[in-house]
Protein backbone atom coordinates (compact mmCIF):
# COMPACT_ATOMS: atom_id res chain seq x y z
CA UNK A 1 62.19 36.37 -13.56
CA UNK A 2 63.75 34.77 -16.40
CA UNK A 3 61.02 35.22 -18.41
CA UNK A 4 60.97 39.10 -18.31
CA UNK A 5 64.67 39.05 -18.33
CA UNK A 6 63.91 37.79 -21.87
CA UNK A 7 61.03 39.90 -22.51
CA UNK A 8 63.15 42.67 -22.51
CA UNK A 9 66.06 41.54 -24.30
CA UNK A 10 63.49 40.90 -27.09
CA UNK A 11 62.03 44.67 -26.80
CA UNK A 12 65.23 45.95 -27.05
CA UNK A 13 66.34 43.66 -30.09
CA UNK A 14 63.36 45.07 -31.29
CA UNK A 15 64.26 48.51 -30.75
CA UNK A 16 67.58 48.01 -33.13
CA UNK A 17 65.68 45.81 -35.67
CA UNK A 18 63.04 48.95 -36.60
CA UNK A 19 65.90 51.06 -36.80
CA UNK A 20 67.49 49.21 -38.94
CA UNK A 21 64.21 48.44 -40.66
CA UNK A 22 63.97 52.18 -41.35
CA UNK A 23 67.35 53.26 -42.46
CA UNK A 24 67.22 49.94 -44.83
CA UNK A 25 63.84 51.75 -46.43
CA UNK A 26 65.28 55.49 -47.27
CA UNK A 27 67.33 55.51 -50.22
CA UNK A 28 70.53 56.91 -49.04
CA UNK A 29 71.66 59.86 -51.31
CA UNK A 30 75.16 59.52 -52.89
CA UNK A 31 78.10 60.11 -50.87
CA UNK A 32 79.48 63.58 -51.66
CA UNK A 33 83.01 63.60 -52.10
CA UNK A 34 85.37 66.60 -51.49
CA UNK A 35 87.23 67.85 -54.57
CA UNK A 36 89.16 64.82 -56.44
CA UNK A 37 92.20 64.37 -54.79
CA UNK A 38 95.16 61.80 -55.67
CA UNK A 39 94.14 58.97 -53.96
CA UNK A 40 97.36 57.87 -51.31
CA UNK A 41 98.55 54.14 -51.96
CA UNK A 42 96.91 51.45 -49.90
CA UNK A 43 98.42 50.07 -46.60
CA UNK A 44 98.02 46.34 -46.50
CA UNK A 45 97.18 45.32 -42.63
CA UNK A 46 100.05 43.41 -40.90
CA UNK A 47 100.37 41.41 -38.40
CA UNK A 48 102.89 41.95 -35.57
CA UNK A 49 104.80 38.99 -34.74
CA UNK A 50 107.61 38.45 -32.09
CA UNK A 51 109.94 35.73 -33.14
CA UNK A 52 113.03 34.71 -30.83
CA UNK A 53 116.23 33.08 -31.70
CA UNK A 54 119.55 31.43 -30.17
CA UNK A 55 122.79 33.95 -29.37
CA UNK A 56 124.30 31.76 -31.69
CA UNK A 57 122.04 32.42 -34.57
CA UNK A 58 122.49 36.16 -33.82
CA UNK A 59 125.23 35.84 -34.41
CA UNK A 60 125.41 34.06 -37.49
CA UNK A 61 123.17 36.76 -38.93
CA UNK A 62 125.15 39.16 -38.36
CA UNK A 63 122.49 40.76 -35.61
CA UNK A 64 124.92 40.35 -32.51
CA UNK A 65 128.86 40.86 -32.56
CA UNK A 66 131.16 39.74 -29.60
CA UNK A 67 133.45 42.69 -28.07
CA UNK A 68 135.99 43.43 -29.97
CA UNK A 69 139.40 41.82 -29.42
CA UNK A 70 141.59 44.71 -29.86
CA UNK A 71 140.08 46.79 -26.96
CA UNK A 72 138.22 44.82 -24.49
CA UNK A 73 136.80 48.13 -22.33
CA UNK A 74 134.37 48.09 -25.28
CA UNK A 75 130.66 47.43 -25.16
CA UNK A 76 129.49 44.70 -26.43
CA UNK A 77 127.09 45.04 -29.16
CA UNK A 78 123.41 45.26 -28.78
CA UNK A 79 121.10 43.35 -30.75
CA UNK A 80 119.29 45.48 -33.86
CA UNK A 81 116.39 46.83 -32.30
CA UNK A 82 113.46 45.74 -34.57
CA UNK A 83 111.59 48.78 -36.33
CA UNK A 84 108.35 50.23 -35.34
CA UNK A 85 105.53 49.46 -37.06
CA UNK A 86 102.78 52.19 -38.36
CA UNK A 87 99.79 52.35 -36.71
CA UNK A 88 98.05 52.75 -39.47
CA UNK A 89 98.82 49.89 -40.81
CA UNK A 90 98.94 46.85 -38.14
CA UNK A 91 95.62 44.67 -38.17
CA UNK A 92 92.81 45.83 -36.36
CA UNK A 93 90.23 43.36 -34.20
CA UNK A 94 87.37 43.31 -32.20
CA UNK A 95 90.06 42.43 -29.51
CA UNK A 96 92.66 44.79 -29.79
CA UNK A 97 91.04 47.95 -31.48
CA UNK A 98 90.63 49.64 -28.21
CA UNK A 99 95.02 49.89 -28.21
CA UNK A 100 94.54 52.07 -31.26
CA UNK A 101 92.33 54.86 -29.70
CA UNK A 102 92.80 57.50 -27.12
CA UNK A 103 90.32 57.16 -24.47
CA UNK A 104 87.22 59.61 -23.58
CA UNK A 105 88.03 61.78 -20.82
CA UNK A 106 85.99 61.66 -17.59
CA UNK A 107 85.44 64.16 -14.89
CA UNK A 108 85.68 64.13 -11.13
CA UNK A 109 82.44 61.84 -10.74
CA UNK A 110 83.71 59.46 -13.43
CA UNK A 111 81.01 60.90 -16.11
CA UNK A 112 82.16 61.05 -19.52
CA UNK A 113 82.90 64.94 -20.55
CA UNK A 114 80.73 65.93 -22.99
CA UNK A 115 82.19 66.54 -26.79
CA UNK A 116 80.96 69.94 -27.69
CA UNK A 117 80.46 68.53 -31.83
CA UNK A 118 79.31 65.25 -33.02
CA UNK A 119 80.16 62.33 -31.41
CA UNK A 120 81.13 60.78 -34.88
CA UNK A 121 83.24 63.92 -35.64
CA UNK A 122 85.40 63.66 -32.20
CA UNK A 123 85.90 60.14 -32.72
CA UNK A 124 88.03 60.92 -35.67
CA UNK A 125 90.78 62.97 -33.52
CA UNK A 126 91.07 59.92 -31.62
CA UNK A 127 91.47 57.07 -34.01
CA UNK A 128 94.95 56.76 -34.49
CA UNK A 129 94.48 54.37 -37.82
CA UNK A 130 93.79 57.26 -39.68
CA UNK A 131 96.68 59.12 -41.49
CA UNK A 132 97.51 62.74 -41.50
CA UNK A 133 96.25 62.94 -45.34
CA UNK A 134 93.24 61.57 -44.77
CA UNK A 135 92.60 63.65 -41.70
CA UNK A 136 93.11 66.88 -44.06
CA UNK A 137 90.61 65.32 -46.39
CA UNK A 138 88.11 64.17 -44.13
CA UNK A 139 88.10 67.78 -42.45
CA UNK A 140 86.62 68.94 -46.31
CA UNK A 141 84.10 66.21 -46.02
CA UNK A 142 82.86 66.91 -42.74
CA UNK A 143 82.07 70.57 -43.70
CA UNK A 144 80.27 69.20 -46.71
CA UNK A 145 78.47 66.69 -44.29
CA UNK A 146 77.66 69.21 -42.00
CA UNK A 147 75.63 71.33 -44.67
CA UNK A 148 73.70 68.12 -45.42
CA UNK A 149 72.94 67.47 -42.05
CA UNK A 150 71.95 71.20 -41.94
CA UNK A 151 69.60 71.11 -44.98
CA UNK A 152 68.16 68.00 -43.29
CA UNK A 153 67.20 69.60 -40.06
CA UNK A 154 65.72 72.45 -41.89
CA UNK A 155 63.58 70.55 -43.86
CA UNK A 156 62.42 68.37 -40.62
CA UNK A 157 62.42 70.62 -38.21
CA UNK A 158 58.94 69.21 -36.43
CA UNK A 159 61.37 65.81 -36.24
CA UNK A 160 64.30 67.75 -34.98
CA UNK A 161 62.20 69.45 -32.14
CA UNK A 162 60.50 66.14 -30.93
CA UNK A 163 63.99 64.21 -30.66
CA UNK A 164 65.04 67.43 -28.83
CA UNK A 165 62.13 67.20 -26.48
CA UNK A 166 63.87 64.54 -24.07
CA UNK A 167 62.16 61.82 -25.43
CA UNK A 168 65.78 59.83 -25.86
CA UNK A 169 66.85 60.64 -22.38
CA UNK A 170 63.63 59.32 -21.18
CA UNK A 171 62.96 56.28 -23.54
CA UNK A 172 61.27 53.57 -21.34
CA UNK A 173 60.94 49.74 -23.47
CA UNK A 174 57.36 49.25 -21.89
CA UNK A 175 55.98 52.07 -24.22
CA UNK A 176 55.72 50.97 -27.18
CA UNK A 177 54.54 54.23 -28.51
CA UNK A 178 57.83 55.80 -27.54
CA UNK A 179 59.81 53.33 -29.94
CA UNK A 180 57.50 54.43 -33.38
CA UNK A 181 57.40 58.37 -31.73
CA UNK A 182 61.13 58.16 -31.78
CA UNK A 183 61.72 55.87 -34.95
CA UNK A 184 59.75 57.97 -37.16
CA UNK A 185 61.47 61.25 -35.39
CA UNK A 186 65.02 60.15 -36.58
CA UNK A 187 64.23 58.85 -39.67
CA UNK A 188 65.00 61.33 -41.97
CA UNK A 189 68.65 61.76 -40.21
CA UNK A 190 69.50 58.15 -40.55
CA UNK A 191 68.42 58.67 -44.11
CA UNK A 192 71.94 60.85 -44.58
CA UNK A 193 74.03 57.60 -44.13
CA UNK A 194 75.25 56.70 -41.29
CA UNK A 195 79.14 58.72 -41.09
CA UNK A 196 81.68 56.13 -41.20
CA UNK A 197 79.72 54.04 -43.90
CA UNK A 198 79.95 57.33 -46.32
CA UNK A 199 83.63 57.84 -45.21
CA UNK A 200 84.07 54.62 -46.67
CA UNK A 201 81.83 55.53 -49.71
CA UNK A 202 83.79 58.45 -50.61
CA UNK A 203 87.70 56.59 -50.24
CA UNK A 204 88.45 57.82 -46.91
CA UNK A 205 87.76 54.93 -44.78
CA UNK A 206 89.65 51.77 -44.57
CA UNK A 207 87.98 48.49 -42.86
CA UNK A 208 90.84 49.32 -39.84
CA UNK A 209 89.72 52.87 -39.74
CA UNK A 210 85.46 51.74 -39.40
CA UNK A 211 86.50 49.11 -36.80
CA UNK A 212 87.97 51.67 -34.52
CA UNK A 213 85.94 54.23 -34.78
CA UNK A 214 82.93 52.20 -34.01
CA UNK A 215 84.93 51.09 -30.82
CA UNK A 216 85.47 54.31 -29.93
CA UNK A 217 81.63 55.55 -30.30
CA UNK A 218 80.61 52.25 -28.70
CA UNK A 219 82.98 52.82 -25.74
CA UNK A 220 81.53 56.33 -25.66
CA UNK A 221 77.96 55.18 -25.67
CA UNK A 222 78.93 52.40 -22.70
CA UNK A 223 80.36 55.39 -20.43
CA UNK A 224 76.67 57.26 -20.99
CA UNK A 225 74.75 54.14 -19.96
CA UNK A 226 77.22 53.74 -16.98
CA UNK A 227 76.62 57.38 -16.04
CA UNK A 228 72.72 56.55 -16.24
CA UNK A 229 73.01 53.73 -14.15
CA UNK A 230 75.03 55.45 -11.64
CA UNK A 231 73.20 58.77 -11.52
CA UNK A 232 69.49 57.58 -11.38
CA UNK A 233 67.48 57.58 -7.96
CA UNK A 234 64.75 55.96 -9.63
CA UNK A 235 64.50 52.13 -7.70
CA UNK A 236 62.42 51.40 -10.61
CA UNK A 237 64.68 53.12 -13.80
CA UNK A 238 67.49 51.03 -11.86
CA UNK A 239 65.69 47.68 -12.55
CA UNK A 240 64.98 48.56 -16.10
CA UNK A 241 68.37 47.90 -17.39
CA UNK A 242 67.59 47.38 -21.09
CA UNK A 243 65.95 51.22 -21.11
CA UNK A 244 69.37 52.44 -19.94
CA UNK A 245 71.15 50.53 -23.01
CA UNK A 246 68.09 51.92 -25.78
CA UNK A 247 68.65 55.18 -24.15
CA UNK A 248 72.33 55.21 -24.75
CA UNK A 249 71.20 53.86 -28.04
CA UNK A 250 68.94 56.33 -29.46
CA UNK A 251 71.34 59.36 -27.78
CA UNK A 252 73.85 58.26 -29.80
CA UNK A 253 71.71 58.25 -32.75
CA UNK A 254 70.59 61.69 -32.59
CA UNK A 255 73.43 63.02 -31.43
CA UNK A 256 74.81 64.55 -35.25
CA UNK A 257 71.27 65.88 -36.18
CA UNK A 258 70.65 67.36 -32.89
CA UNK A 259 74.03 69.14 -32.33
CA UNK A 260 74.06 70.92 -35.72
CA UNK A 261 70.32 71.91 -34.74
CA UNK A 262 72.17 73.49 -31.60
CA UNK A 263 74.76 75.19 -33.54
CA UNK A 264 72.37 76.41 -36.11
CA UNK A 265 70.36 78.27 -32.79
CA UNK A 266 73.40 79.60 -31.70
CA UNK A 267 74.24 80.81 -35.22
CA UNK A 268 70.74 82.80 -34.86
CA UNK A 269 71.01 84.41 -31.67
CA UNK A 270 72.78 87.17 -33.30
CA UNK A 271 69.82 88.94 -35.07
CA UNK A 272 66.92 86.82 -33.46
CA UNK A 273 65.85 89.71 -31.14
CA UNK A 274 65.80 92.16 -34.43
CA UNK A 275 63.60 89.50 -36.18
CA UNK A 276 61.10 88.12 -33.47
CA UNK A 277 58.39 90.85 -35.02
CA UNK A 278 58.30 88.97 -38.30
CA UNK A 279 57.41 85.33 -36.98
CA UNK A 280 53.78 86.08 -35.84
CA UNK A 281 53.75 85.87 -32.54
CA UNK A 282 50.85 86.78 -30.11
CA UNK A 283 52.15 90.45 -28.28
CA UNK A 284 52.98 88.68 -24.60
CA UNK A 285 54.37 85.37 -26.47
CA UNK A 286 56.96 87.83 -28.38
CA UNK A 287 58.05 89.82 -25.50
CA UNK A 288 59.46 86.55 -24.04
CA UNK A 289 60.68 85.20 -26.89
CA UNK A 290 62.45 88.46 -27.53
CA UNK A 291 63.92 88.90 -24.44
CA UNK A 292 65.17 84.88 -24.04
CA UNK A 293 66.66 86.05 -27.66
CA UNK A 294 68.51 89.14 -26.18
CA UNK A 295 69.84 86.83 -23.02
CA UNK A 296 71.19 84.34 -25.50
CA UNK A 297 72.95 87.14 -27.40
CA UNK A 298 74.41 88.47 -24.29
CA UNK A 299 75.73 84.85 -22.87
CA UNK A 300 78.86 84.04 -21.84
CA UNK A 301 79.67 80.92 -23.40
CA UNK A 302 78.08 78.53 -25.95
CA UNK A 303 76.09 76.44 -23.30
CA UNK A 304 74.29 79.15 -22.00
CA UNK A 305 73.55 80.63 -25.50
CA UNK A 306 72.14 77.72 -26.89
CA UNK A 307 69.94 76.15 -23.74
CA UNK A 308 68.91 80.21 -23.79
CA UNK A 309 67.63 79.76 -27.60
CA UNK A 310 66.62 75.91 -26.89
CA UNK A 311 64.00 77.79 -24.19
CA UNK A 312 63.01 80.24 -26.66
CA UNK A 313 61.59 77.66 -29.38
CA UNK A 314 60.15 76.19 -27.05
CA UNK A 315 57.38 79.09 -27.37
CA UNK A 316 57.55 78.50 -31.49
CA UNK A 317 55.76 76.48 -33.65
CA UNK A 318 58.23 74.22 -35.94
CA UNK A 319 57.40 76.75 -39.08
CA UNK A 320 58.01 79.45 -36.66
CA UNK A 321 61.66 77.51 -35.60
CA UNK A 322 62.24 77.48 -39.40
CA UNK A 323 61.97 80.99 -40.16
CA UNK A 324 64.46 81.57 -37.16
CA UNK A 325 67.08 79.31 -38.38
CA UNK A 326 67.02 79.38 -42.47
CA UNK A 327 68.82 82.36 -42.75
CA UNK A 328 71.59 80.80 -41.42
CA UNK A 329 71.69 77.68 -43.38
CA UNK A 330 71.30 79.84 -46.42
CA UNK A 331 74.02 82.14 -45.63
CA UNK A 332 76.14 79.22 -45.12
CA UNK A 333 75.38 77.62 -48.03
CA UNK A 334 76.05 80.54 -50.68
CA UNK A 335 79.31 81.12 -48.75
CA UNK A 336 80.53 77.63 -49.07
CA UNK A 337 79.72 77.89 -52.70
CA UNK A 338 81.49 81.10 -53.21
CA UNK A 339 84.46 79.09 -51.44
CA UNK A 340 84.42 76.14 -53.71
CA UNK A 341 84.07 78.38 -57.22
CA UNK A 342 87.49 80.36 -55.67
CA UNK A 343 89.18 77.35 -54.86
CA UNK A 344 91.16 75.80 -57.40
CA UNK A 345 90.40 72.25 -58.58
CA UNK A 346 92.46 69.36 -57.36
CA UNK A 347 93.94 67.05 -60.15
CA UNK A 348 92.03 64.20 -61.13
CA UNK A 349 93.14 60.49 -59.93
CA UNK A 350 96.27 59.85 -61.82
CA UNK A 351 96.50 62.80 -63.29
């Protein structure tokens, strides 16, 4: 027993070592920061500390008066109440950094509610170490990160489809072809930098502000392996307790890449029906692509659109899946840069 407890402890320190392995092998591209902006002044951390002292000392100091002689109905004095300290600017631990976070909320069956955007893009609302300022600047990154991730998915989009497949929901330690199938799948993705480390590249991160967020995407990450755990009726999936964790693990991982793949379908759905013709589909093959296009025009909400268009790629071939979903990116792209040649420039750093 012990020694395939071990076993798959080392499988799954295995798992983390090639992806390591492989992000440490792809030349991450520059950080891309916004427009210059003033950079704000730097916030030393600080350390709370509660110190106590006499009524007589109070008194000395002036903190603490006695009630006063002339009318004796009158309250005594309270002690000064010592100031608040920001946030922002208290020191952050392994210990305490989940005090500086608001918490993921969880349904009626104690699952975790699904963010509807990157996991590493709700996280920000919720770290509190993070000032207004920066939050105004990291909203300009993000857009700029999200036409990165974009460009990436459209030039992977075989990659993009096969860690869409349900390979990460169903990632099992004892294959080890899984582990390359998956490692190779979100390669080029963990090739944009992973987001916090190009916060900090760009100015925008502090060492507080990574080691919160990181608690707040690892508490995320512990709710989904809790939820697997609790919702599997597998008596075998329940023994394999290091899948559960390299599930969480690799769900996590693919989470950016796959939801801006999502929003890029969705995105589509609007002229996909009127474009269908031009992908080269055999005649029965394009009727139900067409019509699986129409439905996910016609849906109600975002869910339904996208697992509608999700179905519908299904019958494409990843070129196929490309010429769906380029306009889009292009479209985006030339109207971002139209925004950024309107905008007016920022002022340089000290200037």
């Amino acid at each position: 027993m012990k020694i395939g407890m071990n076993a798959k402890l080392g499988m799954l320190v295995a798992v983390a070592g090639l992806a390591l392995s492989s992000l440490a092998q792809v030349n991450t591209p520059p950080a891309q920061k916004p427009a210059p902006w003033p950079k704000e002044t730097p916030q030393e951390p600080v350390t709370t500390k509660v110190e106590t002292m006499s009524a007589k000392e109070a008194l000395e100091k002036g903190l603490l008066q006695t009630k006063d002689a002339s009318n004796p109905n009158a309250p005594a004095a309270q002690p000064a109440q010592p100031q608040k300290t920001d946030p922002a600017a208290q020191a952050v631990t392994k210990q305490n950094a989940h005090s500086f976070f608001k918490e993921w909320e969880r349904d009626g069956s104690g699952n975790v509610v699904r963010v509807d955007r990157p996991l590493h893009w709700a996280a920000i609302e919720r770290n509190t170490t993070i000032t207004p300022d920066t939050r105004k600047k990291i909203d300009t990154f993000i857009e700029q990160r999200r036409q990165k991730v974009e460009q990436a998915v459209l030039e992977n989009i075989a990659q993009i489809r096969e860690l869409d497949s349900g390979v990460v929901e169903t990632f099992s330690m004892s294959d080890r072809s899984m582990l390359s199938k998956v490692n190779a799948a979100a390669k080029p993705f963990i090739g944009l930098g992973a987001f916090p480390s190009e916060l900090k590249k760009s100015d925008l991160f502090t060492a507080n502000n990574i080691q919160v967020h990181q608690a707040i995407v690892d508490d995320y990450r512990r709710l989904l392996i809790d939820e697997m755990k609790r919702n599997t009726t597998s008596e075998e999936d329940k023994k394999a307790v290091g899948d559960f964790v390299a599930r969480g693990f690799w769900i996590t991982i693919a989470d950016e890449s796959r939801k801006v793949y999502y929003w890029m379908l969705s995105d589509s759905a609007e002229t996909a029906a009127d474009r269908v013709g031009t992908f080269g589909l055999a005649a029965d093959t394009e009727a139900k692509v067409k019509d699986l296009f129409q439905q996910a025009k016609a849906a109600k909400d975002e869910g339904e659109r996208v697992a509608k268009m999700r179905e519908a790629v299904g019958n494409l071939t990843p070129e196929q899946t490309k010429m769906l979903v380029e306009p889009v990116v292009r479209q985006a792209s030339g109207a971002q840069k139209s925004s950024s040649a309107a905008a007016p420039t920022a002022p340089a750093d000290g200037q």
